[in-house]
Each structure stands twice: as structure tokens, then as C-alpha cells.
Protein backbone atom coordinates (compact mmCIF):
# COMPACT_ATOMS: atom_id res chain seq x y z
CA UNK A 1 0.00 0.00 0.00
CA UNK A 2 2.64 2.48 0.84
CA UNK A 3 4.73 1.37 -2.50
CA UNK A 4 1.20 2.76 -3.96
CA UNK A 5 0.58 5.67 -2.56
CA UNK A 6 4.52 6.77 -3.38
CA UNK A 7 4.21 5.88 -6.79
CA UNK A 8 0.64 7.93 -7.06
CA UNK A 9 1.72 11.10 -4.22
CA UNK A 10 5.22 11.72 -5.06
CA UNK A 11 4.70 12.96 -8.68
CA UNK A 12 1.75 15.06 -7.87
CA UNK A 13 3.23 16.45 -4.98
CA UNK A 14 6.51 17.22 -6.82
CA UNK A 15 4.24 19.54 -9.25
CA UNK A 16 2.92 21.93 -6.72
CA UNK A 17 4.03 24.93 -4.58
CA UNK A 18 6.18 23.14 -1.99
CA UNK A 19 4.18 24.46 0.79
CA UNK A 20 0.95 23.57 -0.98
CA UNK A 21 2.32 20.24 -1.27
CA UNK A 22 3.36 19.73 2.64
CA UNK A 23 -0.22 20.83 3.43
CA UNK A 24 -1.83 18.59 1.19
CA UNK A 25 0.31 15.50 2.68
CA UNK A 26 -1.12 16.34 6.26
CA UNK A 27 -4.80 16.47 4.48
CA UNK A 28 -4.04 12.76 2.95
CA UNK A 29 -2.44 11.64 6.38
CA UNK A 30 -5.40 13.01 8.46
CA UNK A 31 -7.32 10.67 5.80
CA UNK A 32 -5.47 7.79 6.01
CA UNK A 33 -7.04 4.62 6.63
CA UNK A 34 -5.44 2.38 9.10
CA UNK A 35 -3.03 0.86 8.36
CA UNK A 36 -1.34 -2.93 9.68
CA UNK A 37 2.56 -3.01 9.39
CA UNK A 38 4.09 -6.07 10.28
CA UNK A 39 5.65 -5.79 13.79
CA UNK A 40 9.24 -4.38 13.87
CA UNK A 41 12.46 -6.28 14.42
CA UNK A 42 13.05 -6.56 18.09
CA UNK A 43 16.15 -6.03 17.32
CA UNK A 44 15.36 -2.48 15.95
CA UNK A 45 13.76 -1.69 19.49
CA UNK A 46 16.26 1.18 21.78
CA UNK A 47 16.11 2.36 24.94
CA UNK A 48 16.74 6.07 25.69
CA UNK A 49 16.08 8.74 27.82
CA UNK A 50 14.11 6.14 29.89
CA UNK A 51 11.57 5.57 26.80
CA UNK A 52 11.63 2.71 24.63
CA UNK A 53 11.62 3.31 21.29
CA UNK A 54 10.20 0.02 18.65
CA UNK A 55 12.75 1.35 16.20
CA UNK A 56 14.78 4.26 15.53
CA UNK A 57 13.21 6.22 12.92
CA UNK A 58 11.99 9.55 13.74
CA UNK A 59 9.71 12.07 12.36
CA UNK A 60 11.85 15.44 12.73
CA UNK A 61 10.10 18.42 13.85
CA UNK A 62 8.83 20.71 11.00
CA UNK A 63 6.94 18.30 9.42
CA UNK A 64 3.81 18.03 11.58
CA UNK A 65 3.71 21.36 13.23
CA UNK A 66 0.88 21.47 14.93
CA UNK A 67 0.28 17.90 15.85
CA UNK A 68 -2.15 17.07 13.43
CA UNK A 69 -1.34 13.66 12.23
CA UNK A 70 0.98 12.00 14.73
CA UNK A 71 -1.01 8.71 14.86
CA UNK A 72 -1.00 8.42 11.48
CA UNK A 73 3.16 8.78 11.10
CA UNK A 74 3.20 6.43 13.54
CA UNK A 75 1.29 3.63 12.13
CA UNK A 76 3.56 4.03 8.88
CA UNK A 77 6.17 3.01 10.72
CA UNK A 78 8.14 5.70 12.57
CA UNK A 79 9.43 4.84 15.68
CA UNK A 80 8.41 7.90 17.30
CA UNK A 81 7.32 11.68 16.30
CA UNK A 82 8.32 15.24 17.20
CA UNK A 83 5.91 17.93 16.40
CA UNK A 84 6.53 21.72 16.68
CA UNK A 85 7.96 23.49 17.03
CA UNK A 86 5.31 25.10 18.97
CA UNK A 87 5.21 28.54 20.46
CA UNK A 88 3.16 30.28 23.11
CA UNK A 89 0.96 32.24 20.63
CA UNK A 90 0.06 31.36 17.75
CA UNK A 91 2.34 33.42 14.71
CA UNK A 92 2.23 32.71 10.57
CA UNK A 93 6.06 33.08 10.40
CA UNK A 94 7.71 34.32 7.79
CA UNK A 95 6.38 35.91 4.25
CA UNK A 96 5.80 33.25 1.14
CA UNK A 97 7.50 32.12 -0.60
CA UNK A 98 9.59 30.31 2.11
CA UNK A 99 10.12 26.50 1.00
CA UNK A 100 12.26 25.39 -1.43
CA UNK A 101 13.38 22.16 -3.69
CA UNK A 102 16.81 21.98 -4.40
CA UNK A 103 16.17 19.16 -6.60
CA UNK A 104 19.20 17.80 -8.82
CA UNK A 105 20.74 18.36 -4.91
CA UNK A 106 18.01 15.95 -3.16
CA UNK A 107 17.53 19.26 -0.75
CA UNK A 108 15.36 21.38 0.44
CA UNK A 109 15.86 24.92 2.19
CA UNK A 110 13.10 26.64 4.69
CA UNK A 111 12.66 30.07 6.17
CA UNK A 112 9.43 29.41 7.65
CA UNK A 113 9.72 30.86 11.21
CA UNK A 114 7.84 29.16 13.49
CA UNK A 115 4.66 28.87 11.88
CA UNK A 116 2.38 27.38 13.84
CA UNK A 117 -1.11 27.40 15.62
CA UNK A 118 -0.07 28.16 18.66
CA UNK A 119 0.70 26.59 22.33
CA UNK A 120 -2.92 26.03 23.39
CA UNK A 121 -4.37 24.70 20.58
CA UNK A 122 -1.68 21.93 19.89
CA UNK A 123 -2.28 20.77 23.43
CA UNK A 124 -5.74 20.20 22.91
CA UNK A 125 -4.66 17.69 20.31
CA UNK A 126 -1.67 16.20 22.12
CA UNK A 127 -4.79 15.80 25.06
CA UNK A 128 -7.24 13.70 22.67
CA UNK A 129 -4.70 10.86 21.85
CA UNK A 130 -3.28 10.75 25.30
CA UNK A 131 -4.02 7.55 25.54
CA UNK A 132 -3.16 5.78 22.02
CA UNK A 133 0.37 5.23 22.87
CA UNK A 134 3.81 5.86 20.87
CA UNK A 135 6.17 8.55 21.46
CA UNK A 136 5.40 11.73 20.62
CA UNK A 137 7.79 14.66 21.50
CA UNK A 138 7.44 18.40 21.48
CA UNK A 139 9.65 20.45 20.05
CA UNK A 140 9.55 23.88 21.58
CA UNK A 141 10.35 27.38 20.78
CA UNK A 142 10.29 31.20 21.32
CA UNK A 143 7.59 33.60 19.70
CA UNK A 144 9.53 36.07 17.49
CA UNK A 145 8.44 39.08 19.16
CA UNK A 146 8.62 37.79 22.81
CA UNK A 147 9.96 40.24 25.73
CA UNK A 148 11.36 37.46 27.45
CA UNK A 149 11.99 34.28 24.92
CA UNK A 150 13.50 32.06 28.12
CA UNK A 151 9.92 32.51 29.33
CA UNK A 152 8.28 31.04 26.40
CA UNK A 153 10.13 27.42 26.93
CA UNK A 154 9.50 27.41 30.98
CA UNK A 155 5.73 28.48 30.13
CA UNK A 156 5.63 24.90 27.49
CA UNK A 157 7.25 22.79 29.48
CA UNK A 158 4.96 23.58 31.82
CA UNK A 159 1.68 22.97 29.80
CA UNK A 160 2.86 20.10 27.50
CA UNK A 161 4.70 18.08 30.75
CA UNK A 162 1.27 16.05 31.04
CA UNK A 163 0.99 15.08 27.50
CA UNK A 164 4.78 14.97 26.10
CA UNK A 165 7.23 11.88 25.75
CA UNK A 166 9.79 14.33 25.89
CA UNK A 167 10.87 17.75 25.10
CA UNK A 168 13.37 19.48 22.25
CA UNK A 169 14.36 22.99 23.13
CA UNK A 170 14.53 24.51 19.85
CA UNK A 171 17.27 27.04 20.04
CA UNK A 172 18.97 26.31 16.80
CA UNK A 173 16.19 27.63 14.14
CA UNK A 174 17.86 29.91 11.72
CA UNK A 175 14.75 31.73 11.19
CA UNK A 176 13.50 33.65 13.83
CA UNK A 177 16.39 36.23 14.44
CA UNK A 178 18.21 36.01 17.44
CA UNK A 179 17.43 32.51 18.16
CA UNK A 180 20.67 31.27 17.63
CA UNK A 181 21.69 33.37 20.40
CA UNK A 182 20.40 31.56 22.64
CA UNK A 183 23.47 28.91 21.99
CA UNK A 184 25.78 30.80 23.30
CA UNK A 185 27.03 29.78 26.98
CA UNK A 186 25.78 32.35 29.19
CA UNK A 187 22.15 32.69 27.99
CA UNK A 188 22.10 28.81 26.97
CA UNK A 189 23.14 28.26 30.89
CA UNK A 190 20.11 30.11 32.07
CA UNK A 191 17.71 28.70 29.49
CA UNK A 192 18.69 24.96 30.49
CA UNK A 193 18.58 25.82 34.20
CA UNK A 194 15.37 27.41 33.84
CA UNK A 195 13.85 25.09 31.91
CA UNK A 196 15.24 21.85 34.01
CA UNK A 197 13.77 23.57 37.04
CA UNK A 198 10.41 23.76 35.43
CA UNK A 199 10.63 20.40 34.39
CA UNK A 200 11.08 19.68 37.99
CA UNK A 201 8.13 21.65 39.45
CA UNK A 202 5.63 19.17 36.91
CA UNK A 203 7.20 16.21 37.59
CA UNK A 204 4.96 15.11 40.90
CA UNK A 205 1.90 15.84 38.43
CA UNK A 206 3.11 14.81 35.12
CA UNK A 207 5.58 12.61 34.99
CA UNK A 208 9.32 12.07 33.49
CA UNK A 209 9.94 14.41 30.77
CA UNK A 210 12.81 14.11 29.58
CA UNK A 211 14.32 17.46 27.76
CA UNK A 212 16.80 17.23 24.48
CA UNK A 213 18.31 20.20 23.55
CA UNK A 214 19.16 20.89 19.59
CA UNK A 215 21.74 22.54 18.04
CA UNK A 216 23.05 23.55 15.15
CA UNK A 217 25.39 22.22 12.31
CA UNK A 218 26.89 25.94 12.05
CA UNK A 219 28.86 25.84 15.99
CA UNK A 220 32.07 26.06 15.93
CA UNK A 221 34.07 23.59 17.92
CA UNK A 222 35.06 25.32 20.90
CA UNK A 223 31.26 26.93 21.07
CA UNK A 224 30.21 22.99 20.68
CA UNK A 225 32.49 22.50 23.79
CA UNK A 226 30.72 25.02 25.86
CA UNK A 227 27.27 23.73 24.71
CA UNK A 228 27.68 20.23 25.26
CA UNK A 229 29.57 21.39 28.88
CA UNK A 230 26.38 22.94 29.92
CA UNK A 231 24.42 20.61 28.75
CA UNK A 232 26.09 17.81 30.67
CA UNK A 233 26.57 20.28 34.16
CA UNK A 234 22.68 21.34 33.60
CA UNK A 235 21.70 17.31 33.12
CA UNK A 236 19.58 17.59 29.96
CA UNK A 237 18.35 13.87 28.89
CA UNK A 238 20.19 14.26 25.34
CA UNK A 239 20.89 16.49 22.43
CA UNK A 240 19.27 16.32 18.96
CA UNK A 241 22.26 16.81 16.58
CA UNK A 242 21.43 18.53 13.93
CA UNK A 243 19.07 21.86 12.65
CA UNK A 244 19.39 22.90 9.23
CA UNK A 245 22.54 24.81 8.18
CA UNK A 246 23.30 28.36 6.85
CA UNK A 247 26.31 26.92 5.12
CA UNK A 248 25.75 25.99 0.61
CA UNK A 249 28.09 23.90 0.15
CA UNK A 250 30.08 24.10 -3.35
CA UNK A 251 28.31 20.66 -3.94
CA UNK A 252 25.29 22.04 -5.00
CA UNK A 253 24.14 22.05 -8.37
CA UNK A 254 21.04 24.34 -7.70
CA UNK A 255 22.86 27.50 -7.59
CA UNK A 256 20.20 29.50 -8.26
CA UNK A 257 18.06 28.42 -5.78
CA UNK A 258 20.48 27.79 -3.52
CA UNK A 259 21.00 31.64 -2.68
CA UNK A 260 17.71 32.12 -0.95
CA UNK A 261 18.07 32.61 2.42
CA UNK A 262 16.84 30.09 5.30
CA UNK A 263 18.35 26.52 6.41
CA UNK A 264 19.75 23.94 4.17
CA UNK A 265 18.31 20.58 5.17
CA UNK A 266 18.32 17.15 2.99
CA UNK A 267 21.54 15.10 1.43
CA UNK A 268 24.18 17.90 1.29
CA UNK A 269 23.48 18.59 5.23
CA UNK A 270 24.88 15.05 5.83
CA UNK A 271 28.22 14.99 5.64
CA UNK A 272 28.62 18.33 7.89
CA UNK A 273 25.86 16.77 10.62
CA UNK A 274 27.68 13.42 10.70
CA UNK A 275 30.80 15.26 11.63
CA UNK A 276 28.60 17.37 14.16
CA UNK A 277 27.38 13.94 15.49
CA UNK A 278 30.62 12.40 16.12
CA UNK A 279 32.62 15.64 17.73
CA UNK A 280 29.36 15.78 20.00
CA UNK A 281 29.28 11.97 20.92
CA UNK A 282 33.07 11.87 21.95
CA UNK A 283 32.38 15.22 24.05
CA UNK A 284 29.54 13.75 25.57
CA UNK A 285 31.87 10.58 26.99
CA UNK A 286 28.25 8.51 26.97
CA UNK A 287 26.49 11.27 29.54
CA UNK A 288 23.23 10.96 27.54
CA UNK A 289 22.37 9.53 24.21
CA UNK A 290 22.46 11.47 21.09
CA UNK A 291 19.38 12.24 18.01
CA UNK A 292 21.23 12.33 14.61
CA UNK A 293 19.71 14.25 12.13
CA UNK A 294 20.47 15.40 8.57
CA UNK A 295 20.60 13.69 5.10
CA UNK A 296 19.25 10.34 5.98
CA UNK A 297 17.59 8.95 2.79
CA UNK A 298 19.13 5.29 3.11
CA UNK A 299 19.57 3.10 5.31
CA UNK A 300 23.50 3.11 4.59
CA UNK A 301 23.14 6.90 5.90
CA UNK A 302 21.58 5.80 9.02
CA UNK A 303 24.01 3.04 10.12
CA UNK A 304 26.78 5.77 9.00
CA UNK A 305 24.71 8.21 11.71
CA UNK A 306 24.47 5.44 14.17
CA UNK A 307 28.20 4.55 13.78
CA UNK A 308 28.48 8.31 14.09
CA UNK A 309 27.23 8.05 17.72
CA UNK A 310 23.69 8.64 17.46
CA UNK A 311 21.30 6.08 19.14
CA UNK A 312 17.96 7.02 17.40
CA UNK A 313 18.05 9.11 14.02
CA UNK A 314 15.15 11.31 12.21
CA UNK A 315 14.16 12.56 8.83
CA UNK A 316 12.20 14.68 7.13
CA UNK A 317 13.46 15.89 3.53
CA UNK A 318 14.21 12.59 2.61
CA UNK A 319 10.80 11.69 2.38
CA UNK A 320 10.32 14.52 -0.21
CA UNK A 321 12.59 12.40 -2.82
CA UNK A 322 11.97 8.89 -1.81
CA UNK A 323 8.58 8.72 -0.11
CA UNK A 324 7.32 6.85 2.47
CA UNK A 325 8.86 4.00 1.98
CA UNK A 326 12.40 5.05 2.73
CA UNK A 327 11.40 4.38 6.52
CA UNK A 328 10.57 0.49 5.57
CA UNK A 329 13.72 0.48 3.66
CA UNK A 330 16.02 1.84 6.07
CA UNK A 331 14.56 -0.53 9.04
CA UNK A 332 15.17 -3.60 6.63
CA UNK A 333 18.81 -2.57 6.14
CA UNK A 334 19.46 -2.00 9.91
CA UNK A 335 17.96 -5.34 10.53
CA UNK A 336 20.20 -7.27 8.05
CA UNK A 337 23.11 -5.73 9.12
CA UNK A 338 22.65 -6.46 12.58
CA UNK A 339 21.91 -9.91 11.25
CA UNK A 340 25.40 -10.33 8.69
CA UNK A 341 27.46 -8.90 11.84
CA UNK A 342 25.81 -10.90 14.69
CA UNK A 343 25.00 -8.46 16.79
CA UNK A 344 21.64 -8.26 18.82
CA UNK A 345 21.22 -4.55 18.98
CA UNK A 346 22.31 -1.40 17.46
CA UNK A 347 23.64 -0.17 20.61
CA UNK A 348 26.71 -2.41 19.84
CA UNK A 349 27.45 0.06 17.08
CA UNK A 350 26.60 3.26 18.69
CA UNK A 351 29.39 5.67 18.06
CA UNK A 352 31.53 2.83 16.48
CA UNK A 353 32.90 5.05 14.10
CA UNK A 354 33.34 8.48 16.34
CA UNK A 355 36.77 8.95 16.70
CA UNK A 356 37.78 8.42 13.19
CA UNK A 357 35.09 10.54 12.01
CA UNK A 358 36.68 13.42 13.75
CA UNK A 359 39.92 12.82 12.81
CA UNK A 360 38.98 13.45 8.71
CA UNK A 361 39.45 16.58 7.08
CA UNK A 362 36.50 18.82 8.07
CA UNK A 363 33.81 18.11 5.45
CA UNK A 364 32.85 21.33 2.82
């Protein structure tokens, strides 16, 4: 069925506005009928921040901003979702156009900034499928005109905590100015400490919530240091490595379209996000387990991004090139190489590849 609905979706979609296109896949998701995928692998199954995952495949954030179709991403056969990123008012982000194809490059670049309905009303979603299991996360971020943008993440963790498998604090869009900003040591200190503290205040009430934080491909390596040292001192549960990049690499082919301004995300992020993934996983020294994200279309890019040092990896763009069925296809590969190596688990194989990673020249 999904080999189907490629074959019929991906050349219609391809012919319309991007953004058109993205809205009319969460229409044909929100009409999906269900849908029976054999079980996963056990194999496949990991264990992180205290959650265990079936497999894992992610949804990145982006895709299903406000939490319209989680249910039906994960009965195609993601191992968990991440909507958002969400905001404490609702905002339309940034002027259209703001999507882009890159697509002799397999890419796709965004300025979309934050679009999204708003805190309250993705909560009363989140609230209606409490109960139908799978991980969903919430990916959380600051309203562009906020007086006080560290207040926008306390004030979400603080709603979502009942209804949330975990958090992302989103501080590494490049398209809300200033966000970035919030990377750098001194404010990034008092965001995590502020936002761990809230965390804390739910907990009795809600639960564990674990809280990722995500950064971008653009740090440099001693501003990676500092991140990943606060990170570790302020206890986060793990780090999603990585948001879309600033950087065009001389790779691309789509020159034209290549100059508008937003993040780069899709194949030519992976090279520069695998590196980001290994310099983080030996700085982490196993403290908490890593996301990987960036150019995953294969399921030879995810073992590479698992060798890399991430234990659970997510994708988005990929699925505007290869469809749904990439996530099918990247689980079988997994599986088979777990089997042709004898290993029981990708664990084994975590960060197998880290050190020589980031001892290569750095990647352009």
C-alpha cells in the first residue's frame, strides 16, 4: 500500500508549490485509513532517555507542526514523532514564498519561522490521543516578538509536561532572528537551568519528561564545547544533533536556488551533521544519548549516523525524494546488518565510528 501511494503522491506532490504540497500531505495523512505493518524487528527496538523506542526512525520536527497527524506517522512506521515546534501564541512566520526544492541536490531549504497554531491549541490535540500510545515529543520554541523568549520554553514545558514523551528545546532555528543566540554559553546556561527547574516543578503531576536540547550544524568547535559542557553540568536527557545549516556547500548544483536565504536541510546537510554527530558523541563521553539528524535517505546513511554516535536518528526531507517507503527500507537494512554482523542490537554500534570521524578533514 505504501509502495502505492509513493508511486501515485510523489509525482503530484513534486508539481505543486512546496508548501501547498506539505499541506496537502497532512490532508491525505489526516485521511489515512489504518493501516497494519508487520511488527518491527526486536532487534530495531532502543532504549533512551528512559523511553523505549520500537525502532529508531523519527519524524523530525517541521513536518507536523501542529500535531495534526501523529497517529498516522506512527502507524507508517516511525518509531516515534516530534511535532513543533510550537510557540506560546500562535504566529504565521515568515512571508511566502519560504520552501524550497533543491532538486538535482536531493535538498530542500526553509525560512518558515515558526509557523504554527499556537501553544494552546496543539495541546488540545496532544490531550485527545493521550491515551493511544507511541512517542510523541514536542519540540519547543520562542515567539519572534517575545519580551522574554527564556519565558516562552518554561511556560511549554509547563503545559505540554502532562501530554509529552519528551521535550526538544529549539534554540537552533535559523529563522527567527536572534534565536541562535540563545546557543551561546551564558544565555544557553540560564535557558537549560530554567527550563530543568520547570521540568522539575511538573514532575509530581506529570511525569518524566525528559528534555533534548538541539543545536546547530553551524557551531564552531570550541562553542560545541561550551554547549555540550552545559548541557552535561545542567543534566539535559540528550541532544538532537542537527538543525538545518546556513552553510551551501560548493556541492550544489542548484545555484540558483540555492542563494535564498533560510536553512539547508536534505543530502548535502549530511556529511557536515555526521561530523557534528561524532565531535558531540566523543564530548559527551556517553552522559546521555544522542538524536542524529540530517541527510538520511538510506539506510547506509543511518548506520553511518548510528556509527556516528547517534542512538535514534530522524528525517524529514528525505521523504520529499523517496517517499514513504524510505522508513521500511532503512529498518530492513538496519535489521540485516545487525543480522550479517551478529550483533543483537544497534547499541553495539553506537558511536563505532566516532573517533575516526573526527579525525577526517572537516567536510565542505
Amino acid at each position: 500500500m505504501i509502495r502505492a501511494f509513493d508511486a501515485f503522491s510523489l509525482p503530484l506532490l513534486r508539481f505543486l508549490d512546496p508548501e501547498d504540497a506539505h499541506r496537502l500531505a497532512i490532508q491525505g495523512l489526516r485521511l489515512l485509513p489504518p493501516l497494519r505493518l508487520k511488527p518491527d524487528d526486536p532487534k530495531l527496538a532502543v532504549r533512551a532517555f528512559g523511553l523505549n523506542f520500537p525502532n529508531p526512525i523519527g519524524m523530525a520536527a517541521g513536518f507536523d507542526k501542529n500535531a495534526e497527524v501523529p497517529d498516522a506517522l506512527l502507524r507508517l512506521g516511525f518509531g516515534f514523532v516530534e511535532i513543533g515546534s510550537v510557540t506560546p501564541r500562535p504566529q504565521d512566520g515568515n512571508p511566502r514564498p519560504r520552501l524550497f526544492r533543491l532538486e538535482r541536490d536531493e535538498a530542500v531549504i526553509n525560512r518558515m519561522g515558526f509557523n504554527n497554531d499556537g501553544a494552546e491549541a496543539v495541546l488540545r490535540r496532544l490531550a485527545a490521543r493521550a491515551n493511544l500510545g507511541g512517542i510523541v515529543g514536542v519540540n519547543v520554541g520562542a515567539n519572534k516578538d517575545s519580551p522574554d523568549r527564556v519565558a516562552d520554553y518554561v511556560k511549554q514545558i509547563e503545559m505540554f509536561a502532562p501530554v509529552a514523551d519528551y521535550f526538544t528545546v529549539n534554540v537552533s532555528s535559523p529563522n527567527t532572528p536572534g534565536l541562535r543566540n540563545l546557543q551561546q554559553a551564558k544565555m544557553l546556561d540560564e535557558l537549560l537551568a530554567r527550563v530543568i527547574d520547570a521540568r522539575e516543578r511538573v514532575r509530581t503531576e506529570a511525569g518524566d519528561s525528559p528534555v533534548l536540547l538541539k543545536i546547530a550544524p553551524d557551531l564552531s568547535l570550541a562553542e560545541l564545547d561550551d554547549v555540550v559542557h552545559i548541557a552535561r553540568s545542567r543534566r539535559v536527557d540528550g541532544m538532537i544533533v542537527s538543525n538545518t545549516t546556513l552553510a551551501r556547500p560548493a556541492s550544489l548544483r542548484e545555484s540558483g536556488r540555492a542563494k535564498e536565504q533560510g536553512g539547508l536541510s536534505g543530502r548535502p546537510l549530511f556529511r557536515l551533521s555526521t561530523r557534528m554527530v561524532a565531535e558531540t558523541f566523543v564530548r559527551t563521553e556517553a552522559a546521555f544519548p544522542l538524536i542524529g539528524v540530517g541527510g538520511i535517505d538510506s539506510g547506509g546513511a543511518a548506520l553511518t549516523k548510528i556509527r556516528a554516535g547517534a542512538s535514534l536518528i530522524q528525517l524529514y526531507s528525505s521523504l520529499v525524494y523517496k517517499g514513504l517507503g524510505v522508513i521500511e527500507s532503512i529498518k530492513r537494512d538496519l535489521a540485516s546488518t545487525l543480522l550479517r554482523t551478529g550483533r543483537e542490537t544497534l547499541s553495539e554500534i553506537v558511536g563505532a565510528d566516532a573517533a575516526t570521524i573526527t579525525a577526517e578533514p572537516w567536510p565542505i
